[in-house]
N, C-alpha and C. Protein backbone atom coordinates (compact mmCIF):
# COMPACT_ATOMS: atom_id res chain seq x y z
N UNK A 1 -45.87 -24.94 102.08
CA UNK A 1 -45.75 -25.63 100.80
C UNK A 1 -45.93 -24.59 99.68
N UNK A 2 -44.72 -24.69 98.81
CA UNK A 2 -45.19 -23.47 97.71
C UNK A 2 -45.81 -23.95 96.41
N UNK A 3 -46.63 -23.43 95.95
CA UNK A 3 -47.10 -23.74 94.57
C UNK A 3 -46.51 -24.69 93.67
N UNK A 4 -45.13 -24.12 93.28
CA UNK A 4 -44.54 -25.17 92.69
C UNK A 4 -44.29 -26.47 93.24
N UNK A 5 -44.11 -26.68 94.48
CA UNK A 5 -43.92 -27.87 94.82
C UNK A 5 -44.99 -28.95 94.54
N UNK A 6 -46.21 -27.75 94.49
CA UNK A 6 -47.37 -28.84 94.57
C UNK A 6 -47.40 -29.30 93.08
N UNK A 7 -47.25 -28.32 92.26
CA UNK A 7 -47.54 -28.52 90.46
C UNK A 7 -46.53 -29.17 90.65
N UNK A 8 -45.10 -29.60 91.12
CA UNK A 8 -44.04 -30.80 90.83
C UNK A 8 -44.75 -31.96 91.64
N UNK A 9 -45.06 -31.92 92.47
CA UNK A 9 -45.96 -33.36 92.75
C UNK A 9 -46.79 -33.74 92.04
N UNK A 10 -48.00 -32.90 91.92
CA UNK A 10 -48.99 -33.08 91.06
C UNK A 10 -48.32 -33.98 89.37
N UNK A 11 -47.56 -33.43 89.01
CA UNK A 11 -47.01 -33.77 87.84
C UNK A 11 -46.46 -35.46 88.00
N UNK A 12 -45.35 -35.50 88.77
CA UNK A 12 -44.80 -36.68 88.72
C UNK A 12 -46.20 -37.40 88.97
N UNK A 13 -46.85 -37.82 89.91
CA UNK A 13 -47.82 -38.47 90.23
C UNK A 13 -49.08 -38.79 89.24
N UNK A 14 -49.03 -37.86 88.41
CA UNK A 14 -49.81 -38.19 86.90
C UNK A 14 -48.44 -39.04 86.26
N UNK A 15 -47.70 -38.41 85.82
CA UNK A 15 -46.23 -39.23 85.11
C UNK A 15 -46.25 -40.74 85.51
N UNK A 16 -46.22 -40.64 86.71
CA UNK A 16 -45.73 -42.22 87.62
C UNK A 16 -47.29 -43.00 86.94
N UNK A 17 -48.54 -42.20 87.16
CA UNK A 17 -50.06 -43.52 87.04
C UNK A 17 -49.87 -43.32 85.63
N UNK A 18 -49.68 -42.66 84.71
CA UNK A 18 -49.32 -43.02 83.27
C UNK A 18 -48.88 -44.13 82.81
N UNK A 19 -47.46 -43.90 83.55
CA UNK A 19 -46.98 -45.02 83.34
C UNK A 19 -46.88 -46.34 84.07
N UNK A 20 -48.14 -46.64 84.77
CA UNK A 20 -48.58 -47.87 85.20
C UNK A 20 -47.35 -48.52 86.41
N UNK A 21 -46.93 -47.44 87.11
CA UNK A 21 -46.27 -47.63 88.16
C UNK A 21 -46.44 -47.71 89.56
N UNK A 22 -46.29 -48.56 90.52
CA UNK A 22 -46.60 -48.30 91.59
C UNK A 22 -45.50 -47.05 91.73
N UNK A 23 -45.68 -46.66 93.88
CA UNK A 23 -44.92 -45.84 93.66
C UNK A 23 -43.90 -46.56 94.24
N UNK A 24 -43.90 -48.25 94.63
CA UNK A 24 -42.40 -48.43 95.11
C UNK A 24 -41.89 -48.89 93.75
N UNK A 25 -42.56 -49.45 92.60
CA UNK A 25 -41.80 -49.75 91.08
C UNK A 25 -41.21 -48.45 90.57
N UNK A 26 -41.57 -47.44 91.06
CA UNK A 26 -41.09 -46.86 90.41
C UNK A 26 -39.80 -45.79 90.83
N UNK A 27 -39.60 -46.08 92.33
CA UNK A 27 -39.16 -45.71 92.92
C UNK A 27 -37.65 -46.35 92.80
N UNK A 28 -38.00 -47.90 92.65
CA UNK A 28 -36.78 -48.72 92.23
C UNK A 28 -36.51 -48.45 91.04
N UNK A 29 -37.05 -48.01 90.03
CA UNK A 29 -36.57 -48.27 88.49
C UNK A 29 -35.76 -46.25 88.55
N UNK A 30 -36.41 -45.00 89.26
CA UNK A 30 -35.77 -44.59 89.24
C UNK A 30 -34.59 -44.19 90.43
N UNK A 31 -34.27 -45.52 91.01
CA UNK A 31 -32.93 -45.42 92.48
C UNK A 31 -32.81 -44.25 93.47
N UNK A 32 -34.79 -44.16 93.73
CA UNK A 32 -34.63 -43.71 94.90
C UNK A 32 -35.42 -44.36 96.05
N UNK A 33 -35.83 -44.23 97.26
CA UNK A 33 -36.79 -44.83 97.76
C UNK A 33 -38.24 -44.23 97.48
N UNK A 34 -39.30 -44.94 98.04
CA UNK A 34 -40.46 -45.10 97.69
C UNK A 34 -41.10 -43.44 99.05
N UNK A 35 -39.90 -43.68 100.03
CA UNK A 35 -40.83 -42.41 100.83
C UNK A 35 -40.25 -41.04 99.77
N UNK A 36 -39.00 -41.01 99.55
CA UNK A 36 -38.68 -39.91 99.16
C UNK A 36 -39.29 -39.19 98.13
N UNK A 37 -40.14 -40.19 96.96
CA UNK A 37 -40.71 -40.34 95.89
C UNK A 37 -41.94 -39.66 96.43
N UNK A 38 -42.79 -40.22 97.35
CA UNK A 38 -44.01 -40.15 97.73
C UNK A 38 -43.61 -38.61 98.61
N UNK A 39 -42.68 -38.14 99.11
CA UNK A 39 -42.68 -36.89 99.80
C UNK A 39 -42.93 -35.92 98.22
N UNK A 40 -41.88 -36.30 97.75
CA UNK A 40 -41.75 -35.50 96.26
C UNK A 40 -43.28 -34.76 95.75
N UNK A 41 -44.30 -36.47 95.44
CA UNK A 41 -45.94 -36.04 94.83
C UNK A 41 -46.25 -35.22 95.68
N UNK A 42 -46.01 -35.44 97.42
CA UNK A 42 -46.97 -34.97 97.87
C UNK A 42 -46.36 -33.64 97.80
N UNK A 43 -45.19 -32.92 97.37
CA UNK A 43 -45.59 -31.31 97.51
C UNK A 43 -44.83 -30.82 98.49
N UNK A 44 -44.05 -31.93 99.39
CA UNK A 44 -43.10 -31.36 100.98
C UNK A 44 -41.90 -31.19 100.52
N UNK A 45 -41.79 -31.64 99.61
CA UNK A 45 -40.33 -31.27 98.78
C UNK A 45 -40.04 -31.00 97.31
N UNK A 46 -39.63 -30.28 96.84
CA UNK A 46 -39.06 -30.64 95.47
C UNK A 46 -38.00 -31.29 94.74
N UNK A 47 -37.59 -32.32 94.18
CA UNK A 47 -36.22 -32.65 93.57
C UNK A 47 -34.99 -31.49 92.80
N UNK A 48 -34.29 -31.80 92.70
CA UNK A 48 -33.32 -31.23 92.20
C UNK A 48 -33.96 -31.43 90.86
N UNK A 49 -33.03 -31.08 89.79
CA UNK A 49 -33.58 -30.52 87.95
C UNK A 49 -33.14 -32.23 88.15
N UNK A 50 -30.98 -32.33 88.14
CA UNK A 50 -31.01 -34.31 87.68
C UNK A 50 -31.64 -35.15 88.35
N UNK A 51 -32.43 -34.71 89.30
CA UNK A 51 -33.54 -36.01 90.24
C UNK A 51 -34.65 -36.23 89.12
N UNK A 52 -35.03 -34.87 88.77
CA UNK A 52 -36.46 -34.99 88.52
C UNK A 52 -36.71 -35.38 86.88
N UNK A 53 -35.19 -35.44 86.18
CA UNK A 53 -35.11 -36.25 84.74
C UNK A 53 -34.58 -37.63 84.78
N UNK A 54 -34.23 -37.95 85.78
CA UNK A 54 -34.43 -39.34 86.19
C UNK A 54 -34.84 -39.47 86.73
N UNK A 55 -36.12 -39.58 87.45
CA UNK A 55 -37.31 -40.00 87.56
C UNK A 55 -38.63 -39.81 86.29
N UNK A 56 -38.29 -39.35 85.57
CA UNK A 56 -39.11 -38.96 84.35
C UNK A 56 -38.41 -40.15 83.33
N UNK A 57 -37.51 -40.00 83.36
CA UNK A 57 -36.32 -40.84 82.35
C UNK A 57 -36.70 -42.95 82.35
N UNK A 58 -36.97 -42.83 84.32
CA UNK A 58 -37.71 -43.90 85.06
C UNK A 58 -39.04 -44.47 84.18
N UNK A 59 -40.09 -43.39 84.11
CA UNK A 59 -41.25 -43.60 83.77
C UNK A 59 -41.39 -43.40 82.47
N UNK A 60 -39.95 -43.46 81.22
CA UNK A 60 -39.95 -43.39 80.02
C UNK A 60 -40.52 -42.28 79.70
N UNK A 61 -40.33 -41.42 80.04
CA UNK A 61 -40.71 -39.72 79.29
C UNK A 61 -39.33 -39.13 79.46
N UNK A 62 -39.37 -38.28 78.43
CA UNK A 62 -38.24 -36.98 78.25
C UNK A 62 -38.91 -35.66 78.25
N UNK A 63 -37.90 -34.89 79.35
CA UNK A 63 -38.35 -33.50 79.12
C UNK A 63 -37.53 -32.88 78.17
N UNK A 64 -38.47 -31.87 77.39
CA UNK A 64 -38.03 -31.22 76.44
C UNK A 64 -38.07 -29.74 77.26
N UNK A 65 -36.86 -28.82 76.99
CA UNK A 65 -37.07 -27.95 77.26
C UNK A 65 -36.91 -26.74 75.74
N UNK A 66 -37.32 -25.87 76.25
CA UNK A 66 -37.51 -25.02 74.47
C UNK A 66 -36.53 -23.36 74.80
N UNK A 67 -35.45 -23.29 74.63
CA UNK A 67 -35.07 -21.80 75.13
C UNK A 67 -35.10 -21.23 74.01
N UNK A 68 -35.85 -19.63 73.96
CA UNK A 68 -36.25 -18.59 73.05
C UNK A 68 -34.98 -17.53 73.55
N UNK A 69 -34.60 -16.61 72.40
CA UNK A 69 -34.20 -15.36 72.84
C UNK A 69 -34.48 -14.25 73.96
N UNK A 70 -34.20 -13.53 74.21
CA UNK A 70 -34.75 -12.78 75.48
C UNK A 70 -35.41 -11.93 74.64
N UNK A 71 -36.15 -11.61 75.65
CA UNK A 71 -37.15 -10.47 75.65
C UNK A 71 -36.59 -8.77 75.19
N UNK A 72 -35.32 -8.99 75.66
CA UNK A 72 -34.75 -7.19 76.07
C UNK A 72 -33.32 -7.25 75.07
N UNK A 73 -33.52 -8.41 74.13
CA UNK A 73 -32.38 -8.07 73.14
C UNK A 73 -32.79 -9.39 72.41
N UNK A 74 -32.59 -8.85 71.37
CA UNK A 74 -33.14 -9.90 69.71
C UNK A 74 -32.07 -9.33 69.03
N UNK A 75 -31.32 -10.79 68.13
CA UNK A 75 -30.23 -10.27 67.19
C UNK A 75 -29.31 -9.32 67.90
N UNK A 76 -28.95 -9.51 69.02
CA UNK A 76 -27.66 -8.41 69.14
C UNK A 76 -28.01 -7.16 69.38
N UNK A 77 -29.50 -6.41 68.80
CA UNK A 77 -29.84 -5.07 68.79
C UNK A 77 -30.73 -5.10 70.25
N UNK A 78 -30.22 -4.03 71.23
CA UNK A 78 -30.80 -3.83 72.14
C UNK A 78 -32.20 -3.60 71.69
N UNK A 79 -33.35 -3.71 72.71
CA UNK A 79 -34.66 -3.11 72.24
C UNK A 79 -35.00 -1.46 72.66
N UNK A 80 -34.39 -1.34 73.35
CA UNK A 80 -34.46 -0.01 73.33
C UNK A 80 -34.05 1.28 72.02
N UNK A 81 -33.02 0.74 71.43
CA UNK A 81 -32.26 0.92 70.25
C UNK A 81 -33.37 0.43 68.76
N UNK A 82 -33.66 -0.86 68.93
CA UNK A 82 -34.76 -0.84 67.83
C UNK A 82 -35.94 -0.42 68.18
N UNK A 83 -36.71 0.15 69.38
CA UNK A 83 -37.96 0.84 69.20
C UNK A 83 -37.36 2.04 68.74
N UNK A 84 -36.52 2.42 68.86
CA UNK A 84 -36.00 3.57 68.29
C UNK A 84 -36.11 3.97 66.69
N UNK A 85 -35.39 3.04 66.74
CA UNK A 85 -35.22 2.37 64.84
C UNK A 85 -36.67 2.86 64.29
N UNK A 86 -37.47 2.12 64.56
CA UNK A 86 -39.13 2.01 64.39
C UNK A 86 -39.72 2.95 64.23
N UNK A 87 -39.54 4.10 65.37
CA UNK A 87 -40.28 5.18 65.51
C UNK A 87 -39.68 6.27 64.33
N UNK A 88 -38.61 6.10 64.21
CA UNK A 88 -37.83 6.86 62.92
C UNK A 88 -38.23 6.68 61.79
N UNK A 89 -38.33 5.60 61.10
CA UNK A 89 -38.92 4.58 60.34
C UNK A 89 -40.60 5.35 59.61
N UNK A 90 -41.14 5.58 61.60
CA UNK A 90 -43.05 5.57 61.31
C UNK A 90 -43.24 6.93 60.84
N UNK A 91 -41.73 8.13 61.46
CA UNK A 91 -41.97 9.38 61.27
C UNK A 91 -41.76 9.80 59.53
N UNK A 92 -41.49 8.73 59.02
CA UNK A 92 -41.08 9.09 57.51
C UNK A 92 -42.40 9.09 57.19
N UNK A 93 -43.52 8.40 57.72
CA UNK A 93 -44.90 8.34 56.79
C UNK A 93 -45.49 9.38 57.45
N UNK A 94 -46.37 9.73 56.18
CA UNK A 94 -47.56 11.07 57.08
C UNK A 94 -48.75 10.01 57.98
N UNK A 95 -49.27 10.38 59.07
CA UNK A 95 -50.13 9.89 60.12
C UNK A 95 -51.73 9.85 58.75
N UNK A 96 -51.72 10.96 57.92
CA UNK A 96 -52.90 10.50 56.82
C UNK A 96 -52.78 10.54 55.98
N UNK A 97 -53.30 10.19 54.84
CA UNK A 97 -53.06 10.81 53.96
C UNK A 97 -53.92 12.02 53.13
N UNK A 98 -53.34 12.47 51.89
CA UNK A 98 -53.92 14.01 51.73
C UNK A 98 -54.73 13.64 50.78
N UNK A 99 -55.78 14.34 51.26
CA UNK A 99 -57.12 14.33 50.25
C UNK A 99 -57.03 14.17 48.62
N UNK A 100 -55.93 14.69 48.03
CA UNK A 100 -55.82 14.31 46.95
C UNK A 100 -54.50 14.16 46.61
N UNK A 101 -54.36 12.94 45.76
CA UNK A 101 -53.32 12.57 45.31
C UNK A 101 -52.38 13.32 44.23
N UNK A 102 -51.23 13.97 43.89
CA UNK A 102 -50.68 14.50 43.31
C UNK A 102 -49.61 13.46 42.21
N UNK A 103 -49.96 13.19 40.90
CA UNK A 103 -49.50 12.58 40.63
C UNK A 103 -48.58 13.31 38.95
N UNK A 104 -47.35 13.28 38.66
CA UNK A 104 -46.69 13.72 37.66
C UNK A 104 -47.24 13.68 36.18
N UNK A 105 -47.33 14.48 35.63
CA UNK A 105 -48.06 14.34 34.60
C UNK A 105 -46.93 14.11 33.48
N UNK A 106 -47.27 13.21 32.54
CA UNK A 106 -46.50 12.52 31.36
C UNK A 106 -46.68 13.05 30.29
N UNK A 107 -45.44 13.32 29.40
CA UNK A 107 -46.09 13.82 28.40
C UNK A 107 -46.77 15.52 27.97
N UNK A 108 -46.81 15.82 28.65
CA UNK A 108 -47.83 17.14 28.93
C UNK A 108 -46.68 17.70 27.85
N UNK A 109 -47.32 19.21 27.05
CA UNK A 109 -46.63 19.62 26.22
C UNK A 109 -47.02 21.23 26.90
């Protein structure tokens, strides 16, 4: 049994007592049987992605899913290419600064 199977059981089986379901009500409301359902909680199997949003869909919840940009490219610019950018960028500043400030004198005759 792998991990995930168990966190996908674990899950529906909170989902299903949430929503005040047996597991053969709920098994009928989402058109499967009641063993296949009950294999599902227990972790011996996992559903497919459209099983497992109708059965959620069943117990009146929606999954939301959230997709972000990747990791290894933002905007089109590789990241390898903008740490680049960056480091070019950091080499324009001095690492300290100098003990005294040199500033143009105005005016001076």
């Amino acid at each position: 049994m792998r991990l995930a199977d168990r966190q996908t059981g674990t899950l529906l089986r909170t989902s299903r007592r949430w929503a005040g379901l047996t597991l053969r009500a709920a098994a009928a409301k989402a058109g499967t049987s009641h063993s296949t359902l009950a294999t599902y909680e227990a972790g011996r199997k996992s559903p497919t992605l459209p099983t497992l949003l109708r059965i959620f869909g069943a117990y009146g919840l929606a999954a939301d899913i959230e997709l972000s940009p990747c990791i290894r490219e933002r905007d089109g610019v590789p990241r390898a290419k903008e740490l680049e950018e960056v480091l070019a960028l950091a080499e324009a500043f001095p690492a300290r600064s100098a003990g005294k400030l040199a500033f143009p004198k105005f005016g001076a005759r």
